[in-house]
N, C-alpha and C. Protein backbone atom coordinates (compact mmCIF):
# COMPACT_ATOMS: atom_id res chain seq x y z
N UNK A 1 15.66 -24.08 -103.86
CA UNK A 1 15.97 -24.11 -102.44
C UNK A 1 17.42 -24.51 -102.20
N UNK A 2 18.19 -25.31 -102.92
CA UNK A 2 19.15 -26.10 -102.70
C UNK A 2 20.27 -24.41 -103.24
N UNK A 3 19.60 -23.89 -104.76
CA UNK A 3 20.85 -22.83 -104.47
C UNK A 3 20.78 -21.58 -103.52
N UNK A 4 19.99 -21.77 -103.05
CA UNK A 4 19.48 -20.60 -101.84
C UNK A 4 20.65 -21.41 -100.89
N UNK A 5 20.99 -22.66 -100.30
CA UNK A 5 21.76 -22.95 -99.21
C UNK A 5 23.29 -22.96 -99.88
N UNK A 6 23.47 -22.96 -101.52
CA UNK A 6 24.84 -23.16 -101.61
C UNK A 6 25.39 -21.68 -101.81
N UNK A 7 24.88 -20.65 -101.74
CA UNK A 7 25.41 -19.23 -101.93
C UNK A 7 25.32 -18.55 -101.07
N UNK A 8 24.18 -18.86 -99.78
CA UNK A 8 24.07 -18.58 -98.26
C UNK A 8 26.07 -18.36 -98.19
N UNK A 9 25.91 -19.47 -97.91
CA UNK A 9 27.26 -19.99 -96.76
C UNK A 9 28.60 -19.39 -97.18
N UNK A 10 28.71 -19.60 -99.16
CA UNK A 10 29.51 -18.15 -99.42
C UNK A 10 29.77 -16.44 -99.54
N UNK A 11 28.25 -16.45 -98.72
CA UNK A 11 28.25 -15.02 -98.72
C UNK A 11 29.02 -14.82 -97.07
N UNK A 12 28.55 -15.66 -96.52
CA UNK A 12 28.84 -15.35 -95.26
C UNK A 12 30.36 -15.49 -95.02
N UNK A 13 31.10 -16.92 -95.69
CA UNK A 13 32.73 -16.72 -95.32
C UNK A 13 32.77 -15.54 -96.45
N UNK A 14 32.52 -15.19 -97.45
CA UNK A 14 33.27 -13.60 -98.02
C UNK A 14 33.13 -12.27 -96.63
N UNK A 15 31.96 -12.56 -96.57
CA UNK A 15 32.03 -11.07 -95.46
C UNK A 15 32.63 -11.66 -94.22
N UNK A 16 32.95 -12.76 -93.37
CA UNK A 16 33.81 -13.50 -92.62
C UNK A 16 35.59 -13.14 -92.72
N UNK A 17 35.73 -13.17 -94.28
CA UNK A 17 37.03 -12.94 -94.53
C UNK A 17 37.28 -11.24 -95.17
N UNK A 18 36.70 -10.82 -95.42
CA UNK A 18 36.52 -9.21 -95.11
C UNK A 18 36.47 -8.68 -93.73
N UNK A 19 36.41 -9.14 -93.00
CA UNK A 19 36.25 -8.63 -91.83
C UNK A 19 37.62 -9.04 -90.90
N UNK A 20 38.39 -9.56 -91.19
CA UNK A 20 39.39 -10.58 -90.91
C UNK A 20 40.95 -10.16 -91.82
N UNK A 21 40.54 -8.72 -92.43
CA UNK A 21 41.87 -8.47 -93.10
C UNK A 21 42.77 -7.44 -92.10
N UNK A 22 43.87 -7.96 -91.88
CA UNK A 22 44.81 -7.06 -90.78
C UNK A 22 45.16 -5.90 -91.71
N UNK A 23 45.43 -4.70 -91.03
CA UNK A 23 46.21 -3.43 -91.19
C UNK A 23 47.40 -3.35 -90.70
N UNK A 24 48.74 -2.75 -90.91
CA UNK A 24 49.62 -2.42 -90.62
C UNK A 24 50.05 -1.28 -90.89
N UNK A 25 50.88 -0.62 -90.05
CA UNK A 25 51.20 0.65 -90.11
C UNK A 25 52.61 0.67 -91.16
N UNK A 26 52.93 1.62 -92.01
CA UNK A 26 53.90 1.56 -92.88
C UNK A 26 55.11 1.57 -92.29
N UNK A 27 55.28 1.84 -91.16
CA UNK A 27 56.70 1.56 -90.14
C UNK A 27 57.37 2.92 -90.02
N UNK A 28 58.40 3.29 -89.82
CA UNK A 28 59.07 4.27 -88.59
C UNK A 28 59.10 5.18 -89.75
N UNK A 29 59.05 5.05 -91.03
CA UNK A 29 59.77 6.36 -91.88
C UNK A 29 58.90 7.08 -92.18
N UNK A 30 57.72 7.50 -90.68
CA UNK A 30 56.48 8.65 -91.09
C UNK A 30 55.11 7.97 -91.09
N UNK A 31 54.96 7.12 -90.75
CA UNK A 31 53.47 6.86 -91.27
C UNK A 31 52.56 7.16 -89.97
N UNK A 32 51.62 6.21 -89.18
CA UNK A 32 50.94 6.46 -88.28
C UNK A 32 51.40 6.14 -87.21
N UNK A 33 52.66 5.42 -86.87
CA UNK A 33 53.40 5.43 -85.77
C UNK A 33 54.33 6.46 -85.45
N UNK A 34 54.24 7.32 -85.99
CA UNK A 34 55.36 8.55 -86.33
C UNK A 34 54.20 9.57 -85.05
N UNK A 35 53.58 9.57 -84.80
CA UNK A 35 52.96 10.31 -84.09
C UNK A 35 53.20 10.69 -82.70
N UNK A 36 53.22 9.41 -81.97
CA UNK A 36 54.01 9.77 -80.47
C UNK A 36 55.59 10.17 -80.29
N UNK A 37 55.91 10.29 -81.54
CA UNK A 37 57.56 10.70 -81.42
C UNK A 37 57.59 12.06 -82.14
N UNK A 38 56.44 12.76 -82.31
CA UNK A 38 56.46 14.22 -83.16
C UNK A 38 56.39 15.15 -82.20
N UNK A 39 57.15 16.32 -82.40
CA UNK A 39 57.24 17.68 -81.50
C UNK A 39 55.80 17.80 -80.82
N UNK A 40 54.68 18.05 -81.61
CA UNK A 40 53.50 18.47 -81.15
C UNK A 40 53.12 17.63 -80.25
N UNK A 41 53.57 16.65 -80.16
CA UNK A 41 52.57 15.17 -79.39
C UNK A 41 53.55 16.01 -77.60
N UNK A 42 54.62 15.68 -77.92
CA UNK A 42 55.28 16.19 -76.55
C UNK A 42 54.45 17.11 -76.12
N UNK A 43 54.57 18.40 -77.01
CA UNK A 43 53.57 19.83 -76.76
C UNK A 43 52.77 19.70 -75.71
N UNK A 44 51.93 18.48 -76.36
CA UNK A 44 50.34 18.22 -75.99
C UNK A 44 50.77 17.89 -74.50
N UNK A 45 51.18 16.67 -74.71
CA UNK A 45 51.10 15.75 -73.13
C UNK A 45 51.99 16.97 -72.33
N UNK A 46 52.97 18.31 -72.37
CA UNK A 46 53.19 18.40 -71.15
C UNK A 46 51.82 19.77 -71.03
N UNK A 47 51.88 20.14 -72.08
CA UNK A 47 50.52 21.39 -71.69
C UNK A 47 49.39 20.55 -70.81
N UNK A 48 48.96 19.06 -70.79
CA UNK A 48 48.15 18.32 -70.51
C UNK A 48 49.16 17.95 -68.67
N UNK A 49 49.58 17.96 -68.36
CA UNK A 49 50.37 17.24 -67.33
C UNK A 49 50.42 18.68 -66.45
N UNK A 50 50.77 19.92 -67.13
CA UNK A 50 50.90 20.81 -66.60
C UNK A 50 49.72 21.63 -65.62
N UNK A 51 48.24 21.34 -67.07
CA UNK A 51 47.47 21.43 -66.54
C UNK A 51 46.73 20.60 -65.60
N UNK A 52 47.01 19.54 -65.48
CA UNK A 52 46.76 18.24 -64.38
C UNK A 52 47.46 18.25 -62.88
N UNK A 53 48.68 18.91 -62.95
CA UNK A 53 49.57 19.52 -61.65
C UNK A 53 48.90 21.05 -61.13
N UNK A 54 48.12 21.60 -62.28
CA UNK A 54 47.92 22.90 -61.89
C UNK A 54 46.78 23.02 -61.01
N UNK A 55 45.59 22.37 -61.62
CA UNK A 55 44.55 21.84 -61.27
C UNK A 55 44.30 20.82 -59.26
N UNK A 56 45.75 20.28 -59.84
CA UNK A 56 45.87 19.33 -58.42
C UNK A 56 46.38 20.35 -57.21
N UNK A 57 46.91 21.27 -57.27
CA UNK A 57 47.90 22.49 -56.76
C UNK A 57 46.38 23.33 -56.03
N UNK A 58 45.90 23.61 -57.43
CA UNK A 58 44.27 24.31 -56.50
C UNK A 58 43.57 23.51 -55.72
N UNK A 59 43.16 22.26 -56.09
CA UNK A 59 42.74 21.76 -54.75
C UNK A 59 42.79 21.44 -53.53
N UNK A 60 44.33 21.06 -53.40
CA UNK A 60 45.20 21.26 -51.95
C UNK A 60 45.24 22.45 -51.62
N UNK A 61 45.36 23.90 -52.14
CA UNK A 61 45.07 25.01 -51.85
C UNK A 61 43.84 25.14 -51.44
N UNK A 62 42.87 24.52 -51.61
CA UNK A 62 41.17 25.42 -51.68
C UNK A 62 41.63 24.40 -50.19
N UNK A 63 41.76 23.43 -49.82
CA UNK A 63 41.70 22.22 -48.90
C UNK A 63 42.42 23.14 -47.34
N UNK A 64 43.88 23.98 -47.72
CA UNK A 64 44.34 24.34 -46.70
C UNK A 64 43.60 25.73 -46.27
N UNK A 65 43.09 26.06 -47.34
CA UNK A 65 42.53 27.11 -46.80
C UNK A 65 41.27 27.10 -45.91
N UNK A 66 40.43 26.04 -46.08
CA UNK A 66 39.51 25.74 -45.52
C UNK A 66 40.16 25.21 -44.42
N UNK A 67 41.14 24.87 -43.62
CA UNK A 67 41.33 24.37 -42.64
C UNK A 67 42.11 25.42 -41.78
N UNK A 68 42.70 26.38 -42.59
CA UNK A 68 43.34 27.42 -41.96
C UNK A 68 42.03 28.23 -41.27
N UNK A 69 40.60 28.47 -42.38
CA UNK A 69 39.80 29.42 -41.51
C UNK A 69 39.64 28.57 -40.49
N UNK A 70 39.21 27.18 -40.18
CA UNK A 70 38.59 26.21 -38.91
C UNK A 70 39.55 26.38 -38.28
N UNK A 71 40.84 26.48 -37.88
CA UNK A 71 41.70 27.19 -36.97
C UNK A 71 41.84 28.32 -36.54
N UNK A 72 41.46 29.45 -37.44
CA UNK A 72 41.34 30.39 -36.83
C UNK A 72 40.07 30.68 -36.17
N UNK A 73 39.05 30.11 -36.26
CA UNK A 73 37.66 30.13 -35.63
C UNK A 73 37.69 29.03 -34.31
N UNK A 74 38.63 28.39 -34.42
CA UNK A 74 39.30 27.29 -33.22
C UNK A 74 39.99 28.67 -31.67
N UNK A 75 40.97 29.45 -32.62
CA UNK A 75 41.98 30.33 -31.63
C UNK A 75 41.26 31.02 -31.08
N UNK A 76 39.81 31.82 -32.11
CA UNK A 76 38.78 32.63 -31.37
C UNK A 76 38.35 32.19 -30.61
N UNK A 77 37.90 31.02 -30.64
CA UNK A 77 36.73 30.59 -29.77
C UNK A 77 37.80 30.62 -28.01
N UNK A 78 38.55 29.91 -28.25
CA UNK A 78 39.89 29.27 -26.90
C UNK A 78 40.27 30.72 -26.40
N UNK A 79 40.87 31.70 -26.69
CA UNK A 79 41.39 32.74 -26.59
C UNK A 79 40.38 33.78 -26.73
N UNK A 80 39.06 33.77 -26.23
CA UNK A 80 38.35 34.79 -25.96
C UNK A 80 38.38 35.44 -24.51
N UNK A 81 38.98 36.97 -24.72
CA UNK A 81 39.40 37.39 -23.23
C UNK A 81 37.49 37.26 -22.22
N UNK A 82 38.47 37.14 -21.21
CA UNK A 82 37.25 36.78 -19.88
C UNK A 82 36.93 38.27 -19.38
């Protein structure tokens, strides 16, 4: 019983300190920080921005148009000859 409690407690700080090991990125000369500064990454975010302006562009469109017909169903109604 007694070595059942003294190998418990080192199992637990080993997987405690396994779990507890930092990563670092190899730094600027290419490694995984090299990514937001690569041609393709630009690519991405303006094809992504472009399509986010394009998208926003149709909905104010679908918006005026729906308000252009309620005006013109406004002029009919006011301007119906007597």
């Amino acid at each position: 019983m007694q070595a059942l409690r003294l190998t418990r407690p080192a199992t637990l700080r080993s997987t405690a300190r396994a779990m507890t090991v930092r990563m670092y990125s190899p730094g600027p000369e290419g490694g995984a920080g090299s990514v937001a500064s690569s041609k393709g990454w630009h690519t991405r975010e303006k094809a992504q921005e472009d399509q986010y302006i394009l998208q926003h562009e149709k909905e104010k469109l679908e918006k005026l148009r729906a308000s252009l017909q309620e005006q013109q169903k406004l002029v009919e109604h006011v301007c119906v000859p007597a």
